[in-house]
C-alpha atoms as a PDB file:
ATOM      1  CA  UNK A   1      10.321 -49.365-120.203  1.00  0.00           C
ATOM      2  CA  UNK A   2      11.106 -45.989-118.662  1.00  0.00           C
ATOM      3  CA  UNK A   3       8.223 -45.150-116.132  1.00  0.00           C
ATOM      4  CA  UNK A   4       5.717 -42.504-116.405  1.00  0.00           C
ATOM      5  CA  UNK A   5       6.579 -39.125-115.156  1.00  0.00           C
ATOM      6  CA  UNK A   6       3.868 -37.307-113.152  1.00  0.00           C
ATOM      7  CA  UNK A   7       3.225 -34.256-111.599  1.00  0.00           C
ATOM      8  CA  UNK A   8       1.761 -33.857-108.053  1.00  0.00           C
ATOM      9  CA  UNK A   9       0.247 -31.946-105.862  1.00  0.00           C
ATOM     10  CA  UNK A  10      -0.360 -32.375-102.024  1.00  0.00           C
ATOM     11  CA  UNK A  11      -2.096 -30.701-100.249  1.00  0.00           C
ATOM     12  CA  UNK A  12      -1.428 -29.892 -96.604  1.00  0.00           C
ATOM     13  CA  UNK A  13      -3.973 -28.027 -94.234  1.00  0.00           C
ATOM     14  CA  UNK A  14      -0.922 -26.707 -92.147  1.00  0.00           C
ATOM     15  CA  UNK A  15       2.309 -26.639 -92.325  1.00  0.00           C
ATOM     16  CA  UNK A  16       3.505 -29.002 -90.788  1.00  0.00           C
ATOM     17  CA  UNK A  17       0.779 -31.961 -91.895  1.00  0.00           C
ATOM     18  CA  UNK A  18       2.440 -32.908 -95.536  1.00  0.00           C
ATOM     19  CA  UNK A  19       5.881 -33.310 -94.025  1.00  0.00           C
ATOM     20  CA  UNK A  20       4.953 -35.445 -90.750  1.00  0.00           C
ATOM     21  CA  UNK A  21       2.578 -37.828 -93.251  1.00  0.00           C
ATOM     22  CA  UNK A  22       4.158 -37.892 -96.294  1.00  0.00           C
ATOM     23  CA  UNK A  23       8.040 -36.573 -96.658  1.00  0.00           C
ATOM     24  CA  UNK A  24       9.735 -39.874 -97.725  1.00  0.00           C
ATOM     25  CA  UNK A  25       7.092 -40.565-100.297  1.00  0.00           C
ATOM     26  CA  UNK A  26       7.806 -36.946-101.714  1.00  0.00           C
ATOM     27  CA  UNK A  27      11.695 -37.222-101.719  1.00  0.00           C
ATOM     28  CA  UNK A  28      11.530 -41.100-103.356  1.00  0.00           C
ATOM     29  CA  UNK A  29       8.871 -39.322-105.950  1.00  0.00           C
ATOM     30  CA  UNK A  30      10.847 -36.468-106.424  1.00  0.00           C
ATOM     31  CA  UNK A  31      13.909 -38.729-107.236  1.00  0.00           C
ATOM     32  CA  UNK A  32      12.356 -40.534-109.645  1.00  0.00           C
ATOM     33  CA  UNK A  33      11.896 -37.780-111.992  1.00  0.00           C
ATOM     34  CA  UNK A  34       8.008 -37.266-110.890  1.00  0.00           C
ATOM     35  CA  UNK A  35       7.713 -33.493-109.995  1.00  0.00           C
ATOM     36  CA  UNK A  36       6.497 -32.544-106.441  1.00  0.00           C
ATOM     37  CA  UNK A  37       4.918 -29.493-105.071  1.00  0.00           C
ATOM     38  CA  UNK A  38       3.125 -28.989-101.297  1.00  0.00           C
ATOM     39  CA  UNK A  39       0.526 -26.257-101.133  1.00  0.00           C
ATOM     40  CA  UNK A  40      -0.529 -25.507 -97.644  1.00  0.00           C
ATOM     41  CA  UNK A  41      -3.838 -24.340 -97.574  1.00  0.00           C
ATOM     42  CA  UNK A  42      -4.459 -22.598 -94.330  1.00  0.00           C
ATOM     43  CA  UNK A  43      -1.549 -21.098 -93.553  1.00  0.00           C
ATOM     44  CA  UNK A  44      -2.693 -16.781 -93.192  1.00  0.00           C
ATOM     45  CA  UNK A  45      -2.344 -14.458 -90.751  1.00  0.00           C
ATOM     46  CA  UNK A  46      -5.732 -13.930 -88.195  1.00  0.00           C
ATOM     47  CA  UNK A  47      -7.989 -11.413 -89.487  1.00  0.00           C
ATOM     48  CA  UNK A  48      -8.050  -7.908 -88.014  1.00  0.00           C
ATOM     49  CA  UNK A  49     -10.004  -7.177 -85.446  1.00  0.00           C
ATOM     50  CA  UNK A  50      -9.280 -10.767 -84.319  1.00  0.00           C
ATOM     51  CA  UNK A  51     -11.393 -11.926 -80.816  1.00  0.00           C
ATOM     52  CA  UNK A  52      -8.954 -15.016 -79.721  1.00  0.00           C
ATOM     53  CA  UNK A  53     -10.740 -18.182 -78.936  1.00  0.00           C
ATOM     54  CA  UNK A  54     -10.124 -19.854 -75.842  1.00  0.00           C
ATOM     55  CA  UNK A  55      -8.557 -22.822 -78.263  1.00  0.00           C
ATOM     56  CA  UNK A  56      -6.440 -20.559 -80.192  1.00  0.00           C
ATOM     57  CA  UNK A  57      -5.716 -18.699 -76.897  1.00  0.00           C
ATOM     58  CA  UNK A  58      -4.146 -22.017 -75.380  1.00  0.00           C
ATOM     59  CA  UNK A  59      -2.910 -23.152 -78.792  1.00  0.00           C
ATOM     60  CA  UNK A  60      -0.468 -19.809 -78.875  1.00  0.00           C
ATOM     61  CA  UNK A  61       0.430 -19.962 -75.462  1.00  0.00           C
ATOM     62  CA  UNK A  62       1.989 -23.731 -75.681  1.00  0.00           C
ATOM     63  CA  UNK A  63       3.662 -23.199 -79.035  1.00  0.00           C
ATOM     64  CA  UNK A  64       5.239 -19.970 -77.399  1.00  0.00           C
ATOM     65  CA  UNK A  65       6.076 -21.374 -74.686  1.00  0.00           C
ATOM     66  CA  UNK A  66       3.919 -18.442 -72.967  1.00  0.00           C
ATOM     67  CA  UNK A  67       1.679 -18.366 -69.542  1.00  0.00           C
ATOM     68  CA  UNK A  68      -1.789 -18.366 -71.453  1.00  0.00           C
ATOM     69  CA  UNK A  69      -2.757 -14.869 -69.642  1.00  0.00           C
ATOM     70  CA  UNK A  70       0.093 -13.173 -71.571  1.00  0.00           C
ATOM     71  CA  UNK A  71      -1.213 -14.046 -75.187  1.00  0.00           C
ATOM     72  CA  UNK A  72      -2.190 -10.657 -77.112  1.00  0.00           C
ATOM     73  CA  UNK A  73      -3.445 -10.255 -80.527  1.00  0.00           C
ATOM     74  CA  UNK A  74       0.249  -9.734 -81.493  1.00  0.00           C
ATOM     75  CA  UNK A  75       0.906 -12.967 -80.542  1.00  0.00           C
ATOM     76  CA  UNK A  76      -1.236 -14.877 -82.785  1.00  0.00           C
ATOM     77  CA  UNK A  77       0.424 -13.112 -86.111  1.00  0.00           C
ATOM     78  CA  UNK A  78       4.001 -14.002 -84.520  1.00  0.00           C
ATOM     79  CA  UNK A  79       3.001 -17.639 -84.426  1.00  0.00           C
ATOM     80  CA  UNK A  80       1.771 -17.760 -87.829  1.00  0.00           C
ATOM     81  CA  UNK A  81       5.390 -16.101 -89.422  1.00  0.00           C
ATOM     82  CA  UNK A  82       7.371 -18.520 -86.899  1.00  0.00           C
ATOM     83  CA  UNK A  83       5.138 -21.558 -88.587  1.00  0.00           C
ATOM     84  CA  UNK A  84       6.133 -20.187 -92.079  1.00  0.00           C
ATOM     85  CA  UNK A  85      10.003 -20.224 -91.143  1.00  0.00           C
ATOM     86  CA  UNK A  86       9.797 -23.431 -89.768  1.00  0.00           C
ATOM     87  CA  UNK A  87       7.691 -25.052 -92.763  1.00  0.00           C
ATOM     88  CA  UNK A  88      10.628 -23.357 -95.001  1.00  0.00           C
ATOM     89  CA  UNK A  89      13.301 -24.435 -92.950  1.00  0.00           C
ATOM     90  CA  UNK A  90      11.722 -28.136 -92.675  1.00  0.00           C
ATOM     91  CA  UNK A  91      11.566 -27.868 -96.837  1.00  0.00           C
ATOM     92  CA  UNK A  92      15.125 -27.140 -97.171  1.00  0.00           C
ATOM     93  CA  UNK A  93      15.435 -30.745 -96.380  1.00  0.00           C
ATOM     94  CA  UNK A  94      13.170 -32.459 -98.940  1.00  0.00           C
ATOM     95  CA  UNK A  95      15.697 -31.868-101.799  1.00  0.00           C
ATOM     96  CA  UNK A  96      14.107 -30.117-105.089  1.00  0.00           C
ATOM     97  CA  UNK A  97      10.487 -30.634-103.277  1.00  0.00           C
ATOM     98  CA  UNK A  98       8.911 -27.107-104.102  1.00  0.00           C
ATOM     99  CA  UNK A  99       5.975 -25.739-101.503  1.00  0.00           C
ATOM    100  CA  UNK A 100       3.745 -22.822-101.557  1.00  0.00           C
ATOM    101  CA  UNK A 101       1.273 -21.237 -98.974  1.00  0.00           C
ATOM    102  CA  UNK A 102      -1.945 -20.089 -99.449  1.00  0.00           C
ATOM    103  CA  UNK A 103      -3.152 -16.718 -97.541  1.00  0.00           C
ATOM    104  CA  UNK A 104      -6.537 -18.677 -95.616  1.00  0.00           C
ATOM    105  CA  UNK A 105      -6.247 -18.603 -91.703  1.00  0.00           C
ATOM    106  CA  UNK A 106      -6.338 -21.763 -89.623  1.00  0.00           C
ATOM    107  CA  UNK A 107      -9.497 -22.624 -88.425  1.00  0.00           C
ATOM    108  CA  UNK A 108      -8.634 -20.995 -85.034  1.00  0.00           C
ATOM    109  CA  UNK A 109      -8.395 -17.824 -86.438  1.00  0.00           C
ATOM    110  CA  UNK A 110     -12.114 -17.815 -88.523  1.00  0.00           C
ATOM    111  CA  UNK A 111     -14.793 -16.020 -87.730  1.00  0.00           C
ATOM    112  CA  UNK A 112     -17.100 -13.095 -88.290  1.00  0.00           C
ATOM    113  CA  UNK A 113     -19.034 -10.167 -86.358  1.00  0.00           C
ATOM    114  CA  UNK A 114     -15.715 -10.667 -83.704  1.00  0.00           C
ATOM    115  CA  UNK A 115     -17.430 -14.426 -83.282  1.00  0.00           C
ATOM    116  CA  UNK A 116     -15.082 -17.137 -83.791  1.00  0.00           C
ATOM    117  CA  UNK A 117     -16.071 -20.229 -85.456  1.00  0.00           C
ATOM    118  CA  UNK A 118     -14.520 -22.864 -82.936  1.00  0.00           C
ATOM    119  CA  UNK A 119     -13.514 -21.856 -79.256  1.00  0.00           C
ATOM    120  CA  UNK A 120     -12.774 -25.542 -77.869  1.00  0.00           C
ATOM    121  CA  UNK A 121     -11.153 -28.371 -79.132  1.00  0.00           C
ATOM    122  CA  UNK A 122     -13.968 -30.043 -79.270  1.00  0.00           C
ATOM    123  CA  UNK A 123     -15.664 -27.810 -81.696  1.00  0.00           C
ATOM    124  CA  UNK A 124     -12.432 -27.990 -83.532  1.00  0.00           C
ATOM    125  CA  UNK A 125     -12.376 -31.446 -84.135  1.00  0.00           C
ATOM    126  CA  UNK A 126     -16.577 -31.976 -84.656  1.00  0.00           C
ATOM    127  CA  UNK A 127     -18.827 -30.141 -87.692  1.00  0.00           C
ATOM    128  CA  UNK A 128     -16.986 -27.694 -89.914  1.00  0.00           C
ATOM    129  CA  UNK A 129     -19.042 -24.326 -89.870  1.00  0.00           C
ATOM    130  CA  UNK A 130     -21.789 -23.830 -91.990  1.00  0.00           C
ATOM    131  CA  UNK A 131     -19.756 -20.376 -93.635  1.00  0.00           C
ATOM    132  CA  UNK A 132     -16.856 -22.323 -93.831  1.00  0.00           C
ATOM    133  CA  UNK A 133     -18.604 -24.922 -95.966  1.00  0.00           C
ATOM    134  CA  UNK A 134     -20.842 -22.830 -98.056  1.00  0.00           C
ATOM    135  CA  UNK A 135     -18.299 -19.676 -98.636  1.00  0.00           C
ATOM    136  CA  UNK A 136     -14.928 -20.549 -97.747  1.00  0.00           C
ATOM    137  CA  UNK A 137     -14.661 -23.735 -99.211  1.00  0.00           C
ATOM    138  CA  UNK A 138     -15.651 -22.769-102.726  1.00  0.00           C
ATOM    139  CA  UNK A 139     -12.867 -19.697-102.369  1.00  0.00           C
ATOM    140  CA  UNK A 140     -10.342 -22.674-101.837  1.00  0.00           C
ATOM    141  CA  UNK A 141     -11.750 -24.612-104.703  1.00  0.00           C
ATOM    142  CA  UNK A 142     -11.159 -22.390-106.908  1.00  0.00           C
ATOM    143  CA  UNK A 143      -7.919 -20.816-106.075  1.00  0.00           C
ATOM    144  CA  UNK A 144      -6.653 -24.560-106.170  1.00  0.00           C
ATOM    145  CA  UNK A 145      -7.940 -25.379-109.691  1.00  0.00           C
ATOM    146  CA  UNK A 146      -6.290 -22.110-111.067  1.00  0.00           C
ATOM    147  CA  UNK A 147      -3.228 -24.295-110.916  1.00  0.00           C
ATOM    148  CA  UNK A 148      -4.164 -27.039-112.514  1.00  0.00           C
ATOM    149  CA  UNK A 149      -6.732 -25.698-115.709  1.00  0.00           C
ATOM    150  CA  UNK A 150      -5.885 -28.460-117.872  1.00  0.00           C
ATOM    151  CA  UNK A 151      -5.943 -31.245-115.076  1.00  0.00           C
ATOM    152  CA  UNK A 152      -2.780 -32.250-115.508  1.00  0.00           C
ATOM    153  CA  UNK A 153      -1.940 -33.116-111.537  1.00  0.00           C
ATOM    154  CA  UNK A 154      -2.297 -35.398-109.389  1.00  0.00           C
ATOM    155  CA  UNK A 155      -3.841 -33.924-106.176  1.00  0.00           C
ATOM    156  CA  UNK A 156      -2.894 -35.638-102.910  1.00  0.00           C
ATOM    157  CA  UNK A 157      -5.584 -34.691-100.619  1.00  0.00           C
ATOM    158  CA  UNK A 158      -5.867 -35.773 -96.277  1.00  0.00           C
ATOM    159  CA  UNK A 159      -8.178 -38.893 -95.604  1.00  0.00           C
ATOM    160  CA  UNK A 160      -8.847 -39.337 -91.963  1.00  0.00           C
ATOM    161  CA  UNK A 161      -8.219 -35.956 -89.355  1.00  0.00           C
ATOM    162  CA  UNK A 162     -11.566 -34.900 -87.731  1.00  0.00           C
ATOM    163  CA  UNK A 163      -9.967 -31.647 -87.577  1.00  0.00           C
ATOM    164  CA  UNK A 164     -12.239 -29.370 -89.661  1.00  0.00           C
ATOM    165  CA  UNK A 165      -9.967 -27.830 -91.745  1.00  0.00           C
ATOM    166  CA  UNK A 166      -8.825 -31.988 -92.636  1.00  0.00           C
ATOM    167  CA  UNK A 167     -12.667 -32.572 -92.931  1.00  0.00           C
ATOM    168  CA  UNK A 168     -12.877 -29.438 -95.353  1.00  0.00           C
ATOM    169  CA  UNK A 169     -10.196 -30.696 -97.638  1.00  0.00           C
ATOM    170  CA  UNK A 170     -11.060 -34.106 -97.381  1.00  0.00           C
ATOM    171  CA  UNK A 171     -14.669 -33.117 -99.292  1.00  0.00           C
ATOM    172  CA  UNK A 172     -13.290 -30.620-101.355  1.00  0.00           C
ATOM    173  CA  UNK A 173     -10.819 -33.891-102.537  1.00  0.00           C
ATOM    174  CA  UNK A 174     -13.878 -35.605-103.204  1.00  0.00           C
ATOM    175  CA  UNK A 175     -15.366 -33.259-105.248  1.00  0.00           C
ATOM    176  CA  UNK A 176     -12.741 -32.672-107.676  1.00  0.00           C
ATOM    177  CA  UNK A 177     -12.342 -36.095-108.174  1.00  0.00           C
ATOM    178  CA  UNK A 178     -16.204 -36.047-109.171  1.00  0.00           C
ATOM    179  CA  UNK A 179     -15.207 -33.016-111.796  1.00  0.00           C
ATOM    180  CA  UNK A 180     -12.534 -35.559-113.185  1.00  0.00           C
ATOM    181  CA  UNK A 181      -9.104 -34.823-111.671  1.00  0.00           C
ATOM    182  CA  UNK A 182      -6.714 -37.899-110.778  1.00  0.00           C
ATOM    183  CA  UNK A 183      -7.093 -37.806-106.772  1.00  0.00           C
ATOM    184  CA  UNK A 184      -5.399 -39.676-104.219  1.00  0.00           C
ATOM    185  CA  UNK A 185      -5.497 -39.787-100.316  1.00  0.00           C
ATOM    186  CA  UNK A 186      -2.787 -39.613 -97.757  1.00  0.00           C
ATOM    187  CA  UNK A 187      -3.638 -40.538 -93.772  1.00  0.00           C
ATOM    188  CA  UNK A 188      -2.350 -37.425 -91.706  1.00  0.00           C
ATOM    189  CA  UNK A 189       0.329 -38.280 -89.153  1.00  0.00           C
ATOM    190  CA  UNK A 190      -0.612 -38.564 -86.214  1.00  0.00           C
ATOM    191  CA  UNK A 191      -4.102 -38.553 -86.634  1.00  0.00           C
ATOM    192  CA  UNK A 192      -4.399 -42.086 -88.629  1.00  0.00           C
ATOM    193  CA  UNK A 193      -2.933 -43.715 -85.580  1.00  0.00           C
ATOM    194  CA  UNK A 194      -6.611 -42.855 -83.664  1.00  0.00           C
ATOM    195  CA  UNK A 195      -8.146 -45.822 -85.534  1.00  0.00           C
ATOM    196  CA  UNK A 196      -9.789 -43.481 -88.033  1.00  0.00           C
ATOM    197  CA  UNK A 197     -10.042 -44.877 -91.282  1.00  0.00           C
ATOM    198  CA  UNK A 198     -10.649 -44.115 -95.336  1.00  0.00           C
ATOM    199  CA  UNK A 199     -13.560 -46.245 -96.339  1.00  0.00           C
ATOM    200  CA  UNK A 200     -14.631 -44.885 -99.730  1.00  0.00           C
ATOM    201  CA  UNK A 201     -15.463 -47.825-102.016  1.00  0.00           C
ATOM    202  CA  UNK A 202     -13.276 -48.214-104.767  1.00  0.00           C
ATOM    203  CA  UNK A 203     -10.158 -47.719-102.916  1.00  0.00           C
ATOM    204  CA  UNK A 204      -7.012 -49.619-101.846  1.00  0.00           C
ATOM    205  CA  UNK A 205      -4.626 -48.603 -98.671  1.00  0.00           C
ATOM    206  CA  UNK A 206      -1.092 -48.742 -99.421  1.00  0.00           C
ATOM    207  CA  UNK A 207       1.155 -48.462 -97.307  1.00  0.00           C
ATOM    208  CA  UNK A 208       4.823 -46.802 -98.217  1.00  0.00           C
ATOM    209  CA  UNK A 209       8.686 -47.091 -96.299  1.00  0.00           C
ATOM    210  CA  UNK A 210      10.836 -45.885 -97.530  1.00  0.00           C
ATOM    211  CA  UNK A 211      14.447 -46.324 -95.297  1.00  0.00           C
ATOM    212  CA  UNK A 212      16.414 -44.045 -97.834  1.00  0.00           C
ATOM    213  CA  UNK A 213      14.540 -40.967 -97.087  1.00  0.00           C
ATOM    214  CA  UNK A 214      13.506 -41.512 -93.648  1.00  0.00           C
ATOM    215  CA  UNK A 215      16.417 -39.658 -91.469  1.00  0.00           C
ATOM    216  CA  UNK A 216      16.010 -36.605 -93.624  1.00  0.00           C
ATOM    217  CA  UNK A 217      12.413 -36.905 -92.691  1.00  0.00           C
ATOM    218  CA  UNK A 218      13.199 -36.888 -89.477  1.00  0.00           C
ATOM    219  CA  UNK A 219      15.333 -33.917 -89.615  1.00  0.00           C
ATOM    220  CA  UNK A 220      12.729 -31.827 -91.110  1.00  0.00           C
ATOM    221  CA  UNK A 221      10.228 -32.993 -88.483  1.00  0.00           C
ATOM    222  CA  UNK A 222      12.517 -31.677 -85.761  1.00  0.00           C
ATOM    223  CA  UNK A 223      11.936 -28.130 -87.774  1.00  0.00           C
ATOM    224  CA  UNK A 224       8.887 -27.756 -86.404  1.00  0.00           C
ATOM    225  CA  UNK A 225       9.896 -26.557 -82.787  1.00  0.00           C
ATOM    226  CA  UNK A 226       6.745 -24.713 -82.138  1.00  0.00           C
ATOM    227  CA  UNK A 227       4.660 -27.569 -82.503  1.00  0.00           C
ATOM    228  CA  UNK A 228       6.517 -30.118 -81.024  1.00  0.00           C
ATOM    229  CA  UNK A 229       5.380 -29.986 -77.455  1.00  0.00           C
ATOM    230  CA  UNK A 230       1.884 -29.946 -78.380  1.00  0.00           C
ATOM    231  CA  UNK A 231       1.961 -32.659 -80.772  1.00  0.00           C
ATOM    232  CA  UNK A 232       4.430 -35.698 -79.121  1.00  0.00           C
ATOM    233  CA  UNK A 233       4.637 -34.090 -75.525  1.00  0.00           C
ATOM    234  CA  UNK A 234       8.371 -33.355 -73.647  1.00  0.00           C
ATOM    235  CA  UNK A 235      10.492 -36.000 -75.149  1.00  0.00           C
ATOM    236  CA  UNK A 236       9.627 -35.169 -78.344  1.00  0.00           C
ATOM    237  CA  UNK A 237      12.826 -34.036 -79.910  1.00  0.00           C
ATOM    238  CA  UNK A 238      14.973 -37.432 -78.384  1.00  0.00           C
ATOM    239  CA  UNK A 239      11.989 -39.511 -79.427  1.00  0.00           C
ATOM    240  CA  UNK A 240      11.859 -38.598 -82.775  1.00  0.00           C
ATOM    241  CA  UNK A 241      15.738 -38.536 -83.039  1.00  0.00           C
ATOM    242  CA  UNK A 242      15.400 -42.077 -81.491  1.00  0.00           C
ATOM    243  CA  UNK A 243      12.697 -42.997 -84.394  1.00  0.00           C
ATOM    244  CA  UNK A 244      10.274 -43.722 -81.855  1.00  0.00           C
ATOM    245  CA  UNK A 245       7.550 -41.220 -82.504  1.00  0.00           C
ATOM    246  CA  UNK A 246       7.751 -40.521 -86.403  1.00  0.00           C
ATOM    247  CA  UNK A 247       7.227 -43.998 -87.984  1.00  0.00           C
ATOM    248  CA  UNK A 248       8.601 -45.489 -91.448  1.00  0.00           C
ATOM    249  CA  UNK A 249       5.279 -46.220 -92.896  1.00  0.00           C
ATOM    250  CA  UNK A 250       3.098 -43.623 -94.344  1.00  0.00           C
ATOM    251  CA  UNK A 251      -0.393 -44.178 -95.951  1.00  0.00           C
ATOM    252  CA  UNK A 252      -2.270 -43.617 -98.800  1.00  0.00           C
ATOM    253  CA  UNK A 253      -5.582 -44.918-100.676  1.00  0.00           C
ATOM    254  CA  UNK A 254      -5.759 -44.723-104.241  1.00  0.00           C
ATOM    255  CA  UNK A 255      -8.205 -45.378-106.797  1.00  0.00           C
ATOM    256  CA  UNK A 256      -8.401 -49.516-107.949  1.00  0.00           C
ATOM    257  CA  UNK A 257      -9.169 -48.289-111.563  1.00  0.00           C
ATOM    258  CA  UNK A 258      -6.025 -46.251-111.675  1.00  0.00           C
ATOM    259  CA  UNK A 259      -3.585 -48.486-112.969  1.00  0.00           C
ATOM    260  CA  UNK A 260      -0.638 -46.447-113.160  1.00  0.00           C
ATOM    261  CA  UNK A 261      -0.761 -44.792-109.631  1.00  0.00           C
ATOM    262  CA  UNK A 262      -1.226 -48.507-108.393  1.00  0.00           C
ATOM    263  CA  UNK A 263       1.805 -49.589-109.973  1.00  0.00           C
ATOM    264  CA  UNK A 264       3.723 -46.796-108.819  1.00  0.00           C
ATOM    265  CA  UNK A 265       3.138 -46.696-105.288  1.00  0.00           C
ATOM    266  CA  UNK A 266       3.707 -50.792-105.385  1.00  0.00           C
ATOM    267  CA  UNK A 267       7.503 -49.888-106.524  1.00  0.00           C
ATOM    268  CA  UNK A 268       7.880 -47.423-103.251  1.00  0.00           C
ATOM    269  CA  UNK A 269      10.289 -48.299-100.998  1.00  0.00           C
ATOM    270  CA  UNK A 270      12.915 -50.913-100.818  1.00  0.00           C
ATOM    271  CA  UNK A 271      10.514 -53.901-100.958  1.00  0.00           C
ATOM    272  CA  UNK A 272       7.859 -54.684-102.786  1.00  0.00           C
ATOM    273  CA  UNK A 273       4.202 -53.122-101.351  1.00  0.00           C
ATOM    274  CA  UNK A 274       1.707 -55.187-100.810  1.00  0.00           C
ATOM    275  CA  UNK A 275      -1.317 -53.347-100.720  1.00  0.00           C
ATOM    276  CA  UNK A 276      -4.431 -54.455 -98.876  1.00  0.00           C
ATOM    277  CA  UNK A 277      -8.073 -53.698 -99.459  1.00  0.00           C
ATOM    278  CA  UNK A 278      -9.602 -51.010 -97.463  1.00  0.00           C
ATOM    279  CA  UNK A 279     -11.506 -52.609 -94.552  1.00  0.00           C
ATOM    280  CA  UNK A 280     -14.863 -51.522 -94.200  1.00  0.00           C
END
């Protein structure tokens, strides 16, 4: 009995979170027949006039490779359009795996009055902003469900970043499920290593390797020069040529009624998953 072809969509908050969590799983789907497309959510350019947080002020400067006292607004714009050629270049990798970007700036880049919503890390990583949960979140909500009218998708949402841009797509995840769309979860590399876990009831972890597909994740990883430094320190490019940063397994939870996701994910890889309950 041939196996069920689907079509899915994952959602990245960056561009570089779908490839670093989930790039085998999309090449071994993609191979099967099961059509595959990344849309990266918050990938725009800063508003003009843009007032540079001190995060996205340091953020610019390391991914530059600039003295912090040199950033200008120009900067910040450059970044972004070096991020897109990277996240294209890193695609050219994954095969027939098609991705799209969506014009909503990184939470670094948010504001209003000249105010921006998060100046420290910490902020970044606590409570998403009240006007990015009342207005801007509904604006991605519906640009998303333009492409999928008929709810004929899968949507592969993030699970576990504190980051508030994860946190906002996390919810708005949730919330489609609620309006009836098939929904899974993916943990975001490297985030899911920080003990943060998924622990929706209803829900089993399952965790994917996939050896085939794993040195042309790798390769698309090493794409991602800007972000390299930031994310696995100095060593990152011989670590991750080494496999010793960017691991094998990647992560998802997906619904225990949803039989034929279940049995899907269980034939990833070149051995049989064994999925364990979510612990609470």
């Amino acid at each position: 009995m041939s196996e069920q072809q689907h079509q899915f969509l994952f959602i990245s908050p960056h561009y570089d979170d779908a490839v670093l969590s989930c790039a085998s799983t999309l090449m071994e789907l993609q191979q099967r027949g099961h059509s595959c497309q990344v849309l990266t959510i918050f990938g725009g350019y800063p508003p003009l006039p843009f007032r540079a947080s001190e995060i996205a002020r340091q953020y610019a400067a390391e991914d530059l490779g600039l003295p912090e006292a040199e950033i200008d607004e120009s900067h910040f714009s450059l970044l972004v359009a070096l991020r897109y050629q990277e996240d294209c270049q890193a695609f050219q990798q994954l095969g027939a795996v098609r991705h799209e970007v969506l014009p909503f700036p990184d939470a670094i880049y948010r504001g209003e009055d000249e105010q921006a919503y998060y100046e420290t890390e910490e902020e970044l990583f606590g409570i998403p902003h009240q006007l990015d949960e009342e207005s801007l979140l509904p604006q991605i909500a519906k640009s998303l469900m333009s492409y999928d009218k008929h709810q004929n998708h899968i949507w592969a949402f993030p699970a576990v970043s504190n980051h508030v841009d994860h946190q906002l797509l996390t919810k708005l995840g949730t919330a489609m499920l609620s309006l009836g769309y098939r929904v899974l979860f993916y943990a975001e590399f490297p985030y899911w290593q920080q003990d943060h876990q998924f622990s929706e009831d209803g829900w089993v972890q399952a965790d994917v390797k996939s050896s085939v597909y794993y040195p042309a994740k790798l390769t698309a990883v090493l794409e991602y020069k800007t972000q390299l430094l930031g994310l696995f320190g100095e060593h990152a490019e011989s670590g991750i040529r080494n496999g010793e940063i960017i691991p094998e397994l990647e992560r998802f939870w997906i619904r225990e009624a949803d039989e034929s996701l279940f049995r899907l994910f269980g034939s990833l890889g070149p051995s049989p998953l064994q999925p364990t309950t979510t612990e609470r």
